[in-house]
C-alpha atoms as a PDB file:
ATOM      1  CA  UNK A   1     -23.429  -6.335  12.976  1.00  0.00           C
ATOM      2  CA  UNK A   2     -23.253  -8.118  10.050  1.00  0.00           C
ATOM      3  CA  UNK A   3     -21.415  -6.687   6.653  1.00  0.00           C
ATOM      4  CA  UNK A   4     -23.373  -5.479   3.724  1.00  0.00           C
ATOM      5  CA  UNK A   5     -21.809  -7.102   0.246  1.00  0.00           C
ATOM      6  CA  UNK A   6     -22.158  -3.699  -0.929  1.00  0.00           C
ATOM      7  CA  UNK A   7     -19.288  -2.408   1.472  1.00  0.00           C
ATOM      8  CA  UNK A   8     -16.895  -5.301   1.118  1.00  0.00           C
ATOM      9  CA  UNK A   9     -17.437  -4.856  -2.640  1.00  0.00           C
ATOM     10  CA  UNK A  10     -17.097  -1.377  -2.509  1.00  0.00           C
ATOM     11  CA  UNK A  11     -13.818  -2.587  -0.658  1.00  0.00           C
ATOM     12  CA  UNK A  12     -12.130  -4.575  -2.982  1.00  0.00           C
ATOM     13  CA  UNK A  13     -12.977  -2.665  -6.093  1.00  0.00           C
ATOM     14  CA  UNK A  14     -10.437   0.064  -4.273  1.00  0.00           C
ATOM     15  CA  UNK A  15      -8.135  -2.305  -3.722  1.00  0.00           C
ATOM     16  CA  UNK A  16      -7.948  -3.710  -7.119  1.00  0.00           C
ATOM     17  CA  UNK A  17      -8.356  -0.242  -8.949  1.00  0.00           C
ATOM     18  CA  UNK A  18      -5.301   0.495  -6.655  1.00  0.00           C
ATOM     19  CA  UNK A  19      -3.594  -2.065  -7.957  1.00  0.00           C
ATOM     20  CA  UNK A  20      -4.335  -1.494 -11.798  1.00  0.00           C
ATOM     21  CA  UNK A  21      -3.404   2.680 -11.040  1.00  0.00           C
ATOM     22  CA  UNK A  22      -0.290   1.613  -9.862  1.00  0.00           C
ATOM     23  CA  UNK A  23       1.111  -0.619 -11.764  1.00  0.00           C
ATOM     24  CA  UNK A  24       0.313   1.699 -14.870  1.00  0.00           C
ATOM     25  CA  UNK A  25       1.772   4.203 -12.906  1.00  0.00           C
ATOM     26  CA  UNK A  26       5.274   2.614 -12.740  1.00  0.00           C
ATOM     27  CA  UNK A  27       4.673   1.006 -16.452  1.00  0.00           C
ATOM     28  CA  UNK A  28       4.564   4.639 -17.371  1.00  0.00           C
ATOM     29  CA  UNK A  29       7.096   6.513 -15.255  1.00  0.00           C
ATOM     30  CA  UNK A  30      10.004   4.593 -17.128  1.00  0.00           C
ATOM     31  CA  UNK A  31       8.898   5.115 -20.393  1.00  0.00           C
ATOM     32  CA  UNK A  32       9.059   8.912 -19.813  1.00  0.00           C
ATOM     33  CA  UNK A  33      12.156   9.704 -17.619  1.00  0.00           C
ATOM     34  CA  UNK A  34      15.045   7.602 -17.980  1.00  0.00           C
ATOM     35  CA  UNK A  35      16.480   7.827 -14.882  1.00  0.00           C
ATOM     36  CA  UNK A  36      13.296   8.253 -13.129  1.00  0.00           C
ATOM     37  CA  UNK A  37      15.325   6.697  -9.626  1.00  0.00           C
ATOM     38  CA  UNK A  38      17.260   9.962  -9.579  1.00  0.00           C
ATOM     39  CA  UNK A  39      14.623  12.271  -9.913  1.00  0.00           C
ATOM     40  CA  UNK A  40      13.839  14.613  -6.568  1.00  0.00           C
ATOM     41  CA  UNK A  41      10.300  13.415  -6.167  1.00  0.00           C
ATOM     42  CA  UNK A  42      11.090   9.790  -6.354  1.00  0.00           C
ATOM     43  CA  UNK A  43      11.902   8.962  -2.793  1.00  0.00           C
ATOM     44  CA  UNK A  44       9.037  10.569  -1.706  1.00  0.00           C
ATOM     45  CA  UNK A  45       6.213   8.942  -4.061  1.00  0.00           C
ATOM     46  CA  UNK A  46       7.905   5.621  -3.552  1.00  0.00           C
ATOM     47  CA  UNK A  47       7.497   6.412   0.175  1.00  0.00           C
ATOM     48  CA  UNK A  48       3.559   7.691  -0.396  1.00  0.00           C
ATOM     49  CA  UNK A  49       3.020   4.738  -2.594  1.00  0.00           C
ATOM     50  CA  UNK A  50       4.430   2.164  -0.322  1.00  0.00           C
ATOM     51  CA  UNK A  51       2.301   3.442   2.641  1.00  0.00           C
ATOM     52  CA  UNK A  52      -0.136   2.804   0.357  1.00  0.00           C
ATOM     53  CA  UNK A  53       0.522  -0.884  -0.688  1.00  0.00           C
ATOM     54  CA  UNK A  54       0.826  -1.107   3.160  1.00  0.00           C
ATOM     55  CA  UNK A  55      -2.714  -0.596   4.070  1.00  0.00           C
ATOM     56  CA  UNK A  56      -4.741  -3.197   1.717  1.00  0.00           C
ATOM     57  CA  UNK A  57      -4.565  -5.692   3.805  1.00  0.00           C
ATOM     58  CA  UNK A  58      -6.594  -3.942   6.299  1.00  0.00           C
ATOM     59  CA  UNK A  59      -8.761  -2.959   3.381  1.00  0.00           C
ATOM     60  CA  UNK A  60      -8.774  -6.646   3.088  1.00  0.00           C
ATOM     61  CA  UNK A  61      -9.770  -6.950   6.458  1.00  0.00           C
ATOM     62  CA  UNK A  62     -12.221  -5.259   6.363  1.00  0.00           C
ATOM     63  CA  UNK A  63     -14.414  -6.959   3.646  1.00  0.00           C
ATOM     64  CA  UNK A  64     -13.860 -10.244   5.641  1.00  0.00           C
ATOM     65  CA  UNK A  65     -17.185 -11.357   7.527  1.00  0.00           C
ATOM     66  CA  UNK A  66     -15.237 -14.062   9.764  1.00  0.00           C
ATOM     67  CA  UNK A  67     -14.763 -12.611  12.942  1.00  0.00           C
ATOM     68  CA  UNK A  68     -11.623 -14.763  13.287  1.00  0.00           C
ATOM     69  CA  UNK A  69     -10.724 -14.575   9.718  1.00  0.00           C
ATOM     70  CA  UNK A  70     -10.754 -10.873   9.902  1.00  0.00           C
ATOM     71  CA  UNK A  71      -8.858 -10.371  13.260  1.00  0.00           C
ATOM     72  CA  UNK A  72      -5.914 -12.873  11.688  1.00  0.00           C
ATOM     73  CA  UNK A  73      -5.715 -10.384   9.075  1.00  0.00           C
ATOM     74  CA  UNK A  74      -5.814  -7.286  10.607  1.00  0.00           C
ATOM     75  CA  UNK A  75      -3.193  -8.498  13.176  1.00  0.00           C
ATOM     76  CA  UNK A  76      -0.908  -9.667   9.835  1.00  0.00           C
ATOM     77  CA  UNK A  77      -1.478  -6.227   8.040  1.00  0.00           C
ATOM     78  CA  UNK A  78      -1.164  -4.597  11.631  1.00  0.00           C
ATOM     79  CA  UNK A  79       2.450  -6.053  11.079  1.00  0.00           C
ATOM     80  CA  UNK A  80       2.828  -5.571   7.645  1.00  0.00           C
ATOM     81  CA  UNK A  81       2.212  -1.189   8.166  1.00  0.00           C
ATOM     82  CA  UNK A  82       4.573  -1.238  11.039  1.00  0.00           C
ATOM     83  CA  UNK A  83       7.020  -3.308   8.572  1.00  0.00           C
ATOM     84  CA  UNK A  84       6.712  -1.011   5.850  1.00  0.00           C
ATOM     85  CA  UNK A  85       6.800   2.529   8.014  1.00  0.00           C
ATOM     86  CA  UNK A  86      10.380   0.927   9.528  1.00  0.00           C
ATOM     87  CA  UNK A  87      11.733   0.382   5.917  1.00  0.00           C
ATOM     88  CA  UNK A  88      10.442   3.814   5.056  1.00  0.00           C
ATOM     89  CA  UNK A  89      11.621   5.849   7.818  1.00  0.00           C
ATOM     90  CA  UNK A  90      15.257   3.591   7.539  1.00  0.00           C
ATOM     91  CA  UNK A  91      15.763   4.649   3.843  1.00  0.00           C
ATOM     92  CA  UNK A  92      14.915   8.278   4.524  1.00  0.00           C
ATOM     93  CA  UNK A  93      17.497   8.252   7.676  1.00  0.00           C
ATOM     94  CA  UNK A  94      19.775   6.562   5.504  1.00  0.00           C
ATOM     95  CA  UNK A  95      19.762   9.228   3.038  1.00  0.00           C
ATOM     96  CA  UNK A  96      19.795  12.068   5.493  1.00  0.00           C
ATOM     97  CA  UNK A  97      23.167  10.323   6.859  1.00  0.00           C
ATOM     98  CA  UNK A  98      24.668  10.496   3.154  1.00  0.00           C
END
């Protein structure tokens, strides 16, 4: 079954939107707390945002049409989530040990 453009489009315009949202967000955040690293919620949103980053390159994936393309690349961002969960879940175990 072949891809419509419209969905892989549809695809990357989240992906990029993502990436615009974001990096406002943390253009922002600085300006208005100065010690934003200290705050409460911090930990957690990094975490949320993170899981976030994590899964465009499956978004990625799937706007690829190669079969083989797309299977590299959900195999690397297959990697990349299970990456980024173990970083998570080690900071968060690290700062229930403290």
């Amino acid at each position: 079954m072949e891809k419509s453009n419209s969905t892989s489009d549809t695809l990357l315009l989240i992906v990029v939107i993502w990436m615009f949202l974001s990096r406002l967000f943390w253009a922002i955040i600085p300006k208005l707390f100065i010690e934003y690293y200290t705050l409460p919620w911090f930990k957690v949103v990094s975490a949320f945002l993170s899981l976030i980053w994590a899964c465009i390159p499956i978004l990625i994936a799937l706007s690829i049409k190669d079969k083989n393309k797309q299977l590299i690349t959900f195999v690397i961002g297959g990697l990349y989530i299970l990456h980024s969960i173990y970083e998570i879940m080690t900071q968060f175990m690290m700062d229930i040990n403290f």
